[in-house]
Protein backbone atom coordinates (compact mmCIF):
# COMPACT_ATOMS: atom_id res chain seq x y z
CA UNK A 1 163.55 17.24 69.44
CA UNK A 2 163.96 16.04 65.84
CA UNK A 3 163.56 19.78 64.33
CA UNK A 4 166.04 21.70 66.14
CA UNK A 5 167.64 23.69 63.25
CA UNK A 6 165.58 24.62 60.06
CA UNK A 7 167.07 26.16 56.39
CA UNK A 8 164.86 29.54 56.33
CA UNK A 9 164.16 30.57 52.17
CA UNK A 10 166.06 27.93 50.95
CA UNK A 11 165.14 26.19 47.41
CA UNK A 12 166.20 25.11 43.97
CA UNK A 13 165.60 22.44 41.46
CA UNK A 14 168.99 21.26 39.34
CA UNK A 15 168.49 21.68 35.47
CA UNK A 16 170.09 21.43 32.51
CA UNK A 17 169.63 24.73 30.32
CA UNK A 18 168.53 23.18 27.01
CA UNK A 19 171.32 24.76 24.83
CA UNK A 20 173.66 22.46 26.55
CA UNK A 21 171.82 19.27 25.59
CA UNK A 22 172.19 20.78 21.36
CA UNK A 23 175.70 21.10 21.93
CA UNK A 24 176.03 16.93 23.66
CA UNK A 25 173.90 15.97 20.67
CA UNK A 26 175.71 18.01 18.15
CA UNK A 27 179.62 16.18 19.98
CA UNK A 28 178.14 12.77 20.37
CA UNK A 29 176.55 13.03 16.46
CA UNK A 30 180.42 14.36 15.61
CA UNK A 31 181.70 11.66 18.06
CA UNK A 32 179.58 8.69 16.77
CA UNK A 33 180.29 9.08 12.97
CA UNK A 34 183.65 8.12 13.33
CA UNK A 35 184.58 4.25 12.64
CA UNK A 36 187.84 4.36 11.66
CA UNK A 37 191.34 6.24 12.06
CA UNK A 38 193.62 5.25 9.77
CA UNK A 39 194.70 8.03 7.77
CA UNK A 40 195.83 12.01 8.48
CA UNK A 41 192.28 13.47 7.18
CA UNK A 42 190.34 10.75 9.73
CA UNK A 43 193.01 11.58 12.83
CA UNK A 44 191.98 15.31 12.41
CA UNK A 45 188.28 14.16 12.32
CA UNK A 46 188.70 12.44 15.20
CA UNK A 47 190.68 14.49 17.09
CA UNK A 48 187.88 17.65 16.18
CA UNK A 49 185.29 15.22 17.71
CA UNK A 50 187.48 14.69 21.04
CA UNK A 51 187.90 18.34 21.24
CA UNK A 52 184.25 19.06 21.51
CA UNK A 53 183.80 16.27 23.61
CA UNK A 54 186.42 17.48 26.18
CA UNK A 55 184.69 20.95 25.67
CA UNK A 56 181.18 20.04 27.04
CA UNK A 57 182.62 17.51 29.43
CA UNK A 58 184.94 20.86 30.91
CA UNK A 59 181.77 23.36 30.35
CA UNK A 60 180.13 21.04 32.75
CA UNK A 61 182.59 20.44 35.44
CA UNK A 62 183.05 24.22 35.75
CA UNK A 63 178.95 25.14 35.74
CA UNK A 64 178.50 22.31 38.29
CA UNK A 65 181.22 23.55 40.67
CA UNK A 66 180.22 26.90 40.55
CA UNK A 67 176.07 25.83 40.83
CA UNK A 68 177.35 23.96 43.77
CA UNK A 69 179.37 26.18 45.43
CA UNK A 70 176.22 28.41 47.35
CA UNK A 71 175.20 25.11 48.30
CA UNK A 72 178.58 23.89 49.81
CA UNK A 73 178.85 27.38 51.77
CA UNK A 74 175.64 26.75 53.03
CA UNK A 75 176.06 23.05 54.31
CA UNK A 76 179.68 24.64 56.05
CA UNK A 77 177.38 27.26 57.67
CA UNK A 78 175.14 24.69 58.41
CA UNK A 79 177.90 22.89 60.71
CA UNK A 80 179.36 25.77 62.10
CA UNK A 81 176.30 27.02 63.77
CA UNK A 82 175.32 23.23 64.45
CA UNK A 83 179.16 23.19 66.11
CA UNK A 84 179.02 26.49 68.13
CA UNK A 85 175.23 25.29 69.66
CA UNK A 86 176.74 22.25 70.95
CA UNK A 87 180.29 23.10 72.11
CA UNK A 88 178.85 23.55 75.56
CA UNK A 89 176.76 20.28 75.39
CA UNK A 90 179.90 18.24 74.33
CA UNK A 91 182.52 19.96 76.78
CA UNK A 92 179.61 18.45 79.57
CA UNK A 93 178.72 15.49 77.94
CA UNK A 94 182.43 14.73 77.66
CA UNK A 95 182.90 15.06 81.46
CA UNK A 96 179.75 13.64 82.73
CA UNK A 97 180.83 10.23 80.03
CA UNK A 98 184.61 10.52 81.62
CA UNK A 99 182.96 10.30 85.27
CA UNK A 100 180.51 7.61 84.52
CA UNK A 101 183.36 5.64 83.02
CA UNK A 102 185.80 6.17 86.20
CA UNK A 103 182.81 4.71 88.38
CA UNK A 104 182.16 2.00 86.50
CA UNK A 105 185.52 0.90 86.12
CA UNK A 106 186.24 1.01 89.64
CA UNK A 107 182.77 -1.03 90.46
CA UNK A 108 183.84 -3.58 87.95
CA UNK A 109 187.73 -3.92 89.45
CA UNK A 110 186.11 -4.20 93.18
CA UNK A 111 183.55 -6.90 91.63
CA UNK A 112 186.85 -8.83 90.38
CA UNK A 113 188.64 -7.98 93.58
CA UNK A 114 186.50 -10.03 95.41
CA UNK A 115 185.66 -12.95 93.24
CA UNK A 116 189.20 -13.34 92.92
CA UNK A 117 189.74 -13.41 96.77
CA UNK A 118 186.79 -15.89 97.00
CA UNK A 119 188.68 -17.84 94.62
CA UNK A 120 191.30 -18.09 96.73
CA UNK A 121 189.25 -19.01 99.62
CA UNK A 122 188.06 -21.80 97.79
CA UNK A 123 191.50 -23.00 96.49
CA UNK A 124 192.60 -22.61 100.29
CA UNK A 125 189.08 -25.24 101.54
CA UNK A 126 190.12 -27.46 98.82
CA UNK A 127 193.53 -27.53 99.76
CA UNK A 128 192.55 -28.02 104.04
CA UNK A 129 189.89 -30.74 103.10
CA UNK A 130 192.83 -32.89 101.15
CA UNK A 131 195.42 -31.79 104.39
CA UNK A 132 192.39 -33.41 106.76
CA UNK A 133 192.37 -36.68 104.38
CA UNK A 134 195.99 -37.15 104.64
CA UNK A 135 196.03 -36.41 108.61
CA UNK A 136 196.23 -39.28 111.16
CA UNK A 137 195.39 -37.49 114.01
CA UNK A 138 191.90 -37.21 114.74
CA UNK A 139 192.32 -33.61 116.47
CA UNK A 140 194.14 -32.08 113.74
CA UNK A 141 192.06 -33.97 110.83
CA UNK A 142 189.04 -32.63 112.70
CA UNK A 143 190.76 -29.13 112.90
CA UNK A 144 191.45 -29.04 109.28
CA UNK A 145 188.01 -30.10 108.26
CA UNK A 146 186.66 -27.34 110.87
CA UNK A 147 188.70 -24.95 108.45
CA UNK A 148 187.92 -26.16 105.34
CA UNK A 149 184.25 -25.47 106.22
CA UNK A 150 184.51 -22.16 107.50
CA UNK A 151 185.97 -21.03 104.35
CA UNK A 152 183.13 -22.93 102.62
CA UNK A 153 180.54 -20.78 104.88
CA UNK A 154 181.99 -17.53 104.00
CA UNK A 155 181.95 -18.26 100.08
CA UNK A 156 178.40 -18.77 100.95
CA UNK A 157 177.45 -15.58 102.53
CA UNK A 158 179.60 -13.54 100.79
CA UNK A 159 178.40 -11.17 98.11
CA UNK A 160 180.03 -10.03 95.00
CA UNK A 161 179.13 -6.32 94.85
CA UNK A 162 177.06 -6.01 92.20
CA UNK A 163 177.73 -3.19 89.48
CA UNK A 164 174.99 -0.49 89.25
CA UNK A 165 173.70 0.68 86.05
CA UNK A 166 170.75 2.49 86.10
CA UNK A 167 168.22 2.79 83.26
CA UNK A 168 169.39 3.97 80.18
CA UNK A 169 172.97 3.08 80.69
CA UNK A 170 174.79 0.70 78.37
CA UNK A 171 178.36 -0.56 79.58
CA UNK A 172 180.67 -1.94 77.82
CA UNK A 173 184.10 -4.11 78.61
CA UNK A 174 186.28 -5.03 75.71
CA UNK A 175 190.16 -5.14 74.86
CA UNK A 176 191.57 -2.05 72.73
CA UNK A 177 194.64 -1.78 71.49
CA UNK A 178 197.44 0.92 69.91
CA UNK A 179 199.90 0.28 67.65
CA UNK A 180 203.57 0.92 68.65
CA UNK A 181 205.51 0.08 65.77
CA UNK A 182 204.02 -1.02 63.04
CA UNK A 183 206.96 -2.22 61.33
CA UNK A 184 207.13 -4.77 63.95
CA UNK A 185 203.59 -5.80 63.90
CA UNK A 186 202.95 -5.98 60.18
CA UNK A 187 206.07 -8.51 60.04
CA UNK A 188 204.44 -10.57 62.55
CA UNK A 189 200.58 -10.67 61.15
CA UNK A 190 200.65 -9.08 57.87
CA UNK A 191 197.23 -10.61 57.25
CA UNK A 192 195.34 -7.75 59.20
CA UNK A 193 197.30 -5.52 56.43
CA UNK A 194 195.53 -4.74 53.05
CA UNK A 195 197.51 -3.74 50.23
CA UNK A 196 196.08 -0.95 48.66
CA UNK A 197 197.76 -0.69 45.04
CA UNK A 198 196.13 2.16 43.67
CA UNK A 199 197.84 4.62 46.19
CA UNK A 200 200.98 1.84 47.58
CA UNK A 201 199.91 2.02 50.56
CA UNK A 202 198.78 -0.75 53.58
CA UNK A 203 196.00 -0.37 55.33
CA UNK A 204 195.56 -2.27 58.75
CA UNK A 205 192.44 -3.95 59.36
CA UNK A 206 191.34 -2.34 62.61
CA UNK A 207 188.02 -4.14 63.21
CA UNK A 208 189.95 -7.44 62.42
CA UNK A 209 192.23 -6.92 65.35
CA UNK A 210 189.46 -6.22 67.30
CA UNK A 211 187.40 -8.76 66.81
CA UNK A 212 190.43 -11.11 66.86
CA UNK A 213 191.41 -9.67 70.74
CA UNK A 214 187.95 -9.58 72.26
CA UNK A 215 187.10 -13.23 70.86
CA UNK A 216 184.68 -15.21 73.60
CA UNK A 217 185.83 -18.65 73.16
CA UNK A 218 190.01 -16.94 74.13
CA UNK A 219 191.57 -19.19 71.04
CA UNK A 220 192.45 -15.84 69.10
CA UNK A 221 195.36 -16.02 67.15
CA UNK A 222 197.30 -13.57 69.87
CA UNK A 223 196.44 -16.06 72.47
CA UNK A 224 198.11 -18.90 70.71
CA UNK A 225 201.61 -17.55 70.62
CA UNK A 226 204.56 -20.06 71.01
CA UNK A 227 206.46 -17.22 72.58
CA UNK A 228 205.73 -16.57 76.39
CA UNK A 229 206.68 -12.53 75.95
CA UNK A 230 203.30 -12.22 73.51
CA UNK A 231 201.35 -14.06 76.52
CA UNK A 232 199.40 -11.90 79.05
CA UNK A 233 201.63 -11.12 82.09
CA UNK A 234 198.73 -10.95 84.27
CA UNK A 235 197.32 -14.86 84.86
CA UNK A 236 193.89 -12.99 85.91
CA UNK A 237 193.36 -11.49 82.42
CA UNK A 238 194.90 -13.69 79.59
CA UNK A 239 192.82 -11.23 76.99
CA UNK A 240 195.83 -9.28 77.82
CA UNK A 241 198.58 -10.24 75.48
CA UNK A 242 201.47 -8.66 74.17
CA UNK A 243 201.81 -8.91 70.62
CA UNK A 244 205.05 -7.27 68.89
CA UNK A 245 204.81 -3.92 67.96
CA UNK A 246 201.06 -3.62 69.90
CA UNK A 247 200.19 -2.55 73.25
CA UNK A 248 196.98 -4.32 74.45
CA UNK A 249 194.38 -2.46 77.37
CA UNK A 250 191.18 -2.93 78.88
CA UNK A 251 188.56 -0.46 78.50
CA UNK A 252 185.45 0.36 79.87
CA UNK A 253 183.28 2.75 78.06
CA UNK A 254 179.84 3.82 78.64
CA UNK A 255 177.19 5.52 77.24
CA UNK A 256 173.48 6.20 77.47
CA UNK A 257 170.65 5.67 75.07
């Protein structure tokens, strides 16, 4: 499966034509006897000497381009007939992935479904068992504690469906993101912006954001907001704040290998 397009007749070794390195030599001998400019007679030296190096430095840019250019048309045939033999494997591999993905994310939200319902059980056992220590009467502090352990019982027997993921398949849960103003957000944490001064532009940091979201530990910097609108509105998922100017998701993308 490595070999599954070849270059038929193809070949070429880049080379120098020898009269081109005499006329280097003859600039950079031109070029290299100068020491000085400080009168008309040296400018014009020196200037004759820039001229011829501009010349072969020009001669070469336009010989490479156009040695290069049979190759370039070849690599862009290269791609389109690599493109056009895998449209049809991408259009299927696209909708298989997008399938896979839907059935794992609603495995993973009926997994959480139900460990946050035996949560509740549990909070609910907790709070009978302390409603049976505070009773007086012995028929309701024995009904309470009768309860308490039911709802201890059926945490025990219970099962957490467990998410399938057969061999081959990797899954993976993380918080994404999308910028919605970046105004906004740049005012807020301009240290995930680089300043590029070359072209005056800034650059977010994309992995940085990323990294900062889906942190294990949950002390990000977004999670540590003084402001209650950039905290998660959702107590279940706290990975889920709300940053100015950012919209925060879960995602659940998977893939084979």
């Amino acid at each position: 499966m490595s070999e599954l397009l070849v270059v038929k007749n193809f070949g070429g070794v880049p080379e120098v034509l020898p009269s081109a390195f005499e006329l280097r030599d003859e600039a950079l001998k031109l070029a290299s006897g100068i020491r000085k400019v400080t009168s008309e007679d040296e400018q014009v030296s020196a200037v004759k000497a820039l001229r011829a190096l501009k010349s072969i430095r020009t001669g070469m840019e336009q010989t490479r381009k156009a040695v290069k250019s049979p190759v370039l048309d070849l690599g862009k045939r290269i791609d389109a007939i690599a493109y056009e033999f895998l449209t049809d494997c991408d259009k299927q591999e696209g909708r298989l992935q997008g399938l896979v993905n839907h059935f794992q994310r609603q495995q993973l939200e009926a997994q959480r479904k139900e460990q946050e319902r035996l949560r509740r059980e549990a909070d609910e056992a907790e709070r009978l068992r302390k409603l049976a220590e505070q009773e007086s009467d012995p028929k309701k502090k024995s009904e309470l504690e009768s309860k308490a352990f039911d709802k201890d019982m059926e945490q025990e027997v219970a099962q957490v469906p467990a998410v399938a993921k057969p061999k081959g398949l990797v899954v993976r849960e993380r918080v994404n993101f999308k910028i919605t103003d970046a105004i906004v957000f740049c005012q807020g944490y301009p240290q995930f912006f680089k300043w590029h001064a070359e072209n005056e532009y800034l650059k977010l940091d994309r992995m940085a954001v990323l990294d900062e979201l889906n942190r294990e530990d949950g002390k990000g910097i977004f999670r540590r907001s003084h402001f209650a609108e950039e905290l998660s509105a959702d107590v279940a998922k706290p990975e889920l704040v709300r940053p100015p100017g950012m919209e925060v998701f879960a995602e659940t993308k998977a893939h084979v290998r």
